[in-house]
Protein backbone atom coordinates (compact mmCIF):
# COMPACT_ATOMS: atom_id res chain seq x y z
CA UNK A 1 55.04 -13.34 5.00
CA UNK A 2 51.59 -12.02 5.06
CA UNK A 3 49.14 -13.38 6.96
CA UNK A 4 46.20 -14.35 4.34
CA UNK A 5 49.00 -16.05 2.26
CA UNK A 6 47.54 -19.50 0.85
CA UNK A 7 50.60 -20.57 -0.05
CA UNK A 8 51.12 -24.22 1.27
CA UNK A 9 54.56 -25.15 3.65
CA UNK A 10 55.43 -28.24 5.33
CA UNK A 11 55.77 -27.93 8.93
CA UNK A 12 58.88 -29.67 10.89
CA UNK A 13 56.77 -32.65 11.28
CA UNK A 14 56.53 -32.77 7.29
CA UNK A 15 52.76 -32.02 7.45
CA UNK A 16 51.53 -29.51 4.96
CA UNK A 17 49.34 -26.94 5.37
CA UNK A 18 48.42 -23.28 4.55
CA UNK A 19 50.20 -20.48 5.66
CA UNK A 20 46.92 -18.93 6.95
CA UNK A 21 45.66 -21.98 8.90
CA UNK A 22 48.98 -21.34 10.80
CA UNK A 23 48.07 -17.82 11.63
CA UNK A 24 44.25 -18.45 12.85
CA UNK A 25 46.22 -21.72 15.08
CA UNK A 26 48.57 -18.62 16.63
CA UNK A 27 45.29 -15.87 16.60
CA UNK A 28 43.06 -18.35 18.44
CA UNK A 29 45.77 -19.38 20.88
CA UNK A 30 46.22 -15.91 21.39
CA UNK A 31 42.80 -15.78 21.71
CA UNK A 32 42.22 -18.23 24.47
CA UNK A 33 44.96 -17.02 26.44
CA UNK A 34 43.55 -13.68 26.78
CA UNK A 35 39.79 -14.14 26.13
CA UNK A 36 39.24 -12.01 29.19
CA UNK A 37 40.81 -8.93 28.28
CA UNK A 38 38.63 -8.46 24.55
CA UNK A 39 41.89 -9.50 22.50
CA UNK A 40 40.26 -12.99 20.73
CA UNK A 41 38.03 -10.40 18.68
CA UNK A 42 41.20 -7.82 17.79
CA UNK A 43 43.54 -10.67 16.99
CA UNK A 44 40.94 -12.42 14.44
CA UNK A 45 39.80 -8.88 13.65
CA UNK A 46 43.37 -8.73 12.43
CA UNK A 47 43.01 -11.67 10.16
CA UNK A 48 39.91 -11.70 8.65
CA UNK A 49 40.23 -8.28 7.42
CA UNK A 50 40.13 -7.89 3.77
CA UNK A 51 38.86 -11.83 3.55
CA UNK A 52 35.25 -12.71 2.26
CA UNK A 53 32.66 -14.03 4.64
CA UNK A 54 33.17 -17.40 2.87
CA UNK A 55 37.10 -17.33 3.46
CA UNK A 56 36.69 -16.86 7.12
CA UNK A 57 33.85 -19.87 7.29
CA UNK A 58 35.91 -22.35 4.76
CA UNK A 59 39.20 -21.68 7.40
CA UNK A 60 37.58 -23.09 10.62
CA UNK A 61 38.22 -26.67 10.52
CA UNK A 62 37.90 -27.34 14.18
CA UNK A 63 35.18 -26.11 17.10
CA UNK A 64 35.42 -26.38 20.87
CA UNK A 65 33.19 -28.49 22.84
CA UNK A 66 31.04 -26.43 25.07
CA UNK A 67 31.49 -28.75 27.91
CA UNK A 68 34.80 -29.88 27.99
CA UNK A 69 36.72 -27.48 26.16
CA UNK A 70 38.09 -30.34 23.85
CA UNK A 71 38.75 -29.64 19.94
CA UNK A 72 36.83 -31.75 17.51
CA UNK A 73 38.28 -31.53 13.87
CA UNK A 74 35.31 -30.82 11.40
CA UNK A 75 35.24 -33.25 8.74
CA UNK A 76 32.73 -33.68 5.94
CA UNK A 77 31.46 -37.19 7.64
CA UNK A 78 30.56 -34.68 10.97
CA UNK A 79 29.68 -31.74 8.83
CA UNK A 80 27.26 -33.35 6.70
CA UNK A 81 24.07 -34.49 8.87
CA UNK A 82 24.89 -30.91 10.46
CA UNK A 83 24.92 -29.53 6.78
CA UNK A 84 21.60 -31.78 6.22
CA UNK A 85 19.77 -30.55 9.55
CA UNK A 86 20.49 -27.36 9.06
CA UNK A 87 19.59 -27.51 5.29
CA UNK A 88 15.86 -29.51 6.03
CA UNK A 89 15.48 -26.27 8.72
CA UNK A 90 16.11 -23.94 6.43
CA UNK A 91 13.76 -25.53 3.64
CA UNK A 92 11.06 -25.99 6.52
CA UNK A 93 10.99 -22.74 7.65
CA UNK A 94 10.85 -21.81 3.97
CA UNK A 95 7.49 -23.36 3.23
CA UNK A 96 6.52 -22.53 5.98
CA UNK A 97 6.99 -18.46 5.38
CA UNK A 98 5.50 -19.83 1.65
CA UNK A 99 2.76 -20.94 3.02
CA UNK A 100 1.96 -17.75 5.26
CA UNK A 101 3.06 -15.74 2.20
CA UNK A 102 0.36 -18.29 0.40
CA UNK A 103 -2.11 -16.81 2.95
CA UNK A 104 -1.46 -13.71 3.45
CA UNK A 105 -1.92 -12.84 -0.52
CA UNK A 106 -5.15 -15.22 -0.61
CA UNK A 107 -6.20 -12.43 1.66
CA UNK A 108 -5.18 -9.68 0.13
CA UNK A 109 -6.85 -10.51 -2.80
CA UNK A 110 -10.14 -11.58 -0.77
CA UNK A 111 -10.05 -7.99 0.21
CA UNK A 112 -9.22 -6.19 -3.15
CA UNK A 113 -11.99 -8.20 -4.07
CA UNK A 114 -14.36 -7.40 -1.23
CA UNK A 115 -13.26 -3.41 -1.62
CA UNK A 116 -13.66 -4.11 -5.76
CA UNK A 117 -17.40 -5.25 -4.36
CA UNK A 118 -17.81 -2.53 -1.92
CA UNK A 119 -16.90 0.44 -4.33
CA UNK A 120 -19.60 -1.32 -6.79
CA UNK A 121 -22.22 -1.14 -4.50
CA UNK A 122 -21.05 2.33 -3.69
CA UNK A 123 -21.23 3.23 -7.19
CA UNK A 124 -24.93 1.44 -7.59
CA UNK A 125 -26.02 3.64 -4.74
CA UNK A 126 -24.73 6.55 -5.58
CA UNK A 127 -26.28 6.30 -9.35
CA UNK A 128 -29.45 5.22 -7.87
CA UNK A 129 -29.87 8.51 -5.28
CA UNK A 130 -28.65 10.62 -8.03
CA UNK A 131 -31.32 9.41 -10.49
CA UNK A 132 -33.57 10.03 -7.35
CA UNK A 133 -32.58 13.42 -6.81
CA UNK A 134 -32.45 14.18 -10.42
CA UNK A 135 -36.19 12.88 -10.56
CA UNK A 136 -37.07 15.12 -7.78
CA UNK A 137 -35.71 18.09 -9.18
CA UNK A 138 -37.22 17.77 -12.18
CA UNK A 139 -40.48 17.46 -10.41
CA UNK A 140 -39.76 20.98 -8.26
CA UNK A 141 -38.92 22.24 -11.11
CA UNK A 142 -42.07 21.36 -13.29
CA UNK A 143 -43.68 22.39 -10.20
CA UNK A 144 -42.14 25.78 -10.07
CA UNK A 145 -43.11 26.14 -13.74
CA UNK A 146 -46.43 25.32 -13.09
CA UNK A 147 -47.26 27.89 -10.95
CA UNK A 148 -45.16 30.53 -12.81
CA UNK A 149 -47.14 29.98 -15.24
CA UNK A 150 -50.64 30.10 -13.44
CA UNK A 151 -49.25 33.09 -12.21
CA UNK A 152 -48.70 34.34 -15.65
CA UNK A 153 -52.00 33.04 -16.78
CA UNK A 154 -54.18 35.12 -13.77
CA UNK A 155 -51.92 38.11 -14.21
CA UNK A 156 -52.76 38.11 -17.82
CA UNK A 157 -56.53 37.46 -16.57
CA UNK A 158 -56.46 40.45 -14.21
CA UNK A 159 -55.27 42.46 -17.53
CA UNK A 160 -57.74 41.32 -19.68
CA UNK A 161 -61.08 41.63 -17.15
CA UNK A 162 -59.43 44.91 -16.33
CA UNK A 163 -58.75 46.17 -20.34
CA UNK A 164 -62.36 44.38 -20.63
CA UNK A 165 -63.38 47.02 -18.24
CA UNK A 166 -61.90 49.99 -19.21
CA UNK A 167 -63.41 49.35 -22.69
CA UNK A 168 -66.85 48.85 -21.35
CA UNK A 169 -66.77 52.05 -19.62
CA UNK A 170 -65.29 54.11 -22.97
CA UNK A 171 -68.09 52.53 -24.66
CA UNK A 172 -70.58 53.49 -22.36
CA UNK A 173 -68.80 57.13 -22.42
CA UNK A 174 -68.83 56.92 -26.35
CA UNK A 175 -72.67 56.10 -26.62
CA UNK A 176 -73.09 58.79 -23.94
CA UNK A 177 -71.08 61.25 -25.91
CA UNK A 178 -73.05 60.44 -29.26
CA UNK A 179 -76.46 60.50 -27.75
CA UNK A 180 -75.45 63.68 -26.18
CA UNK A 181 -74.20 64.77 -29.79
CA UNK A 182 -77.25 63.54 -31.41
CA UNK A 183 -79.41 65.11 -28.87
CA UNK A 184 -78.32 69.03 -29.35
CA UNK A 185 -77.70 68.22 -32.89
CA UNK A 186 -74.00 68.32 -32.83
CA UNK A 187 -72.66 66.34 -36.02
């Protein structure tokens, strides 16, 4: 017979039940007989291998009293405010993580929006000092070709009075030279 069987038997006292409900009875009086020594886990180890998480809850039918060690049979007339309790917890706790959920994106997006803001302002600022600098270098640079060209100008100047000068004294040589010529009758 295996142990997980969920084929249904009547006792001797004509009762039926499952085959496996038989086996956790035997594990968990096992169990309780030798809770000291580790073997309650190994024994129910043994059974609820290979069964779902939802096999091994649906199979417990009874639970101990703390207190006085008495068994109280699980029905659904004692299982359901439980069920209900537990169920409002849940949803409570549930809004309540909504609601800080709720919150916690509200401020996310206040920040995205205060960074959206921020980077704006960034980028006004930015545009605004680089028209600035942009205006300034324009104004070195008109600056710059200012006084290249005044330098141009008075180098040209200095040229001129200086061409203006040699021509002045080649004239004077040339009137020299002819009144020279004229005077011994050259030409």
């Amino acid at each position: 017979m295996n142990a997980i069987s969920v084929h249904r038997e009547t006792d001797h006292g004509g009762t039926e039940r499952r085959k496996g409900e038989a086996v956790i009875a035997a594990a968990a009086a096992i169990a309780r007989d030798n809770s000291r020594r580790g073997l309650k886990r190994r024994a129910l180890a043994r059974y609820y291998h290979g069964q779902s998480s939802e096999d091994r809850y649906r199979d417990r039918s009874a639970d101990r009293c703390p207190s006085c060690r008495t068994e109280i049979k699980l029905t659904e007339s004692l299982a359901a405010p439980l069920i209900a309790e537990t169920r409002r917890k849940f949803d409570q706790q549930l809004a309540a993580k909504e609601v800080d959920f709720g919150r916690r994106e509200a401020l996310l997006k206040q920040a995205s929006e205060e960074i959206a803001k921020a980077r704006e302002t960034v980028d006004e600022q930015f545009a605004a000092k680089l028209k600035a600098e942009r205006t300034s270098i324009a104004q070195a640079e008109a600056k710059r070709a200012r006084l290249a060209i005044a330098d141009e100008f008075g180098e040209r100047d200095r040229q001129l009075a200086d061409l203006q000068q040699t021509l002045s004294v080649n004239a004077e040589k040339l009137a020299a030279g002819s009144f020279e010529a004229a005077r011994y009758g050259c030409g």
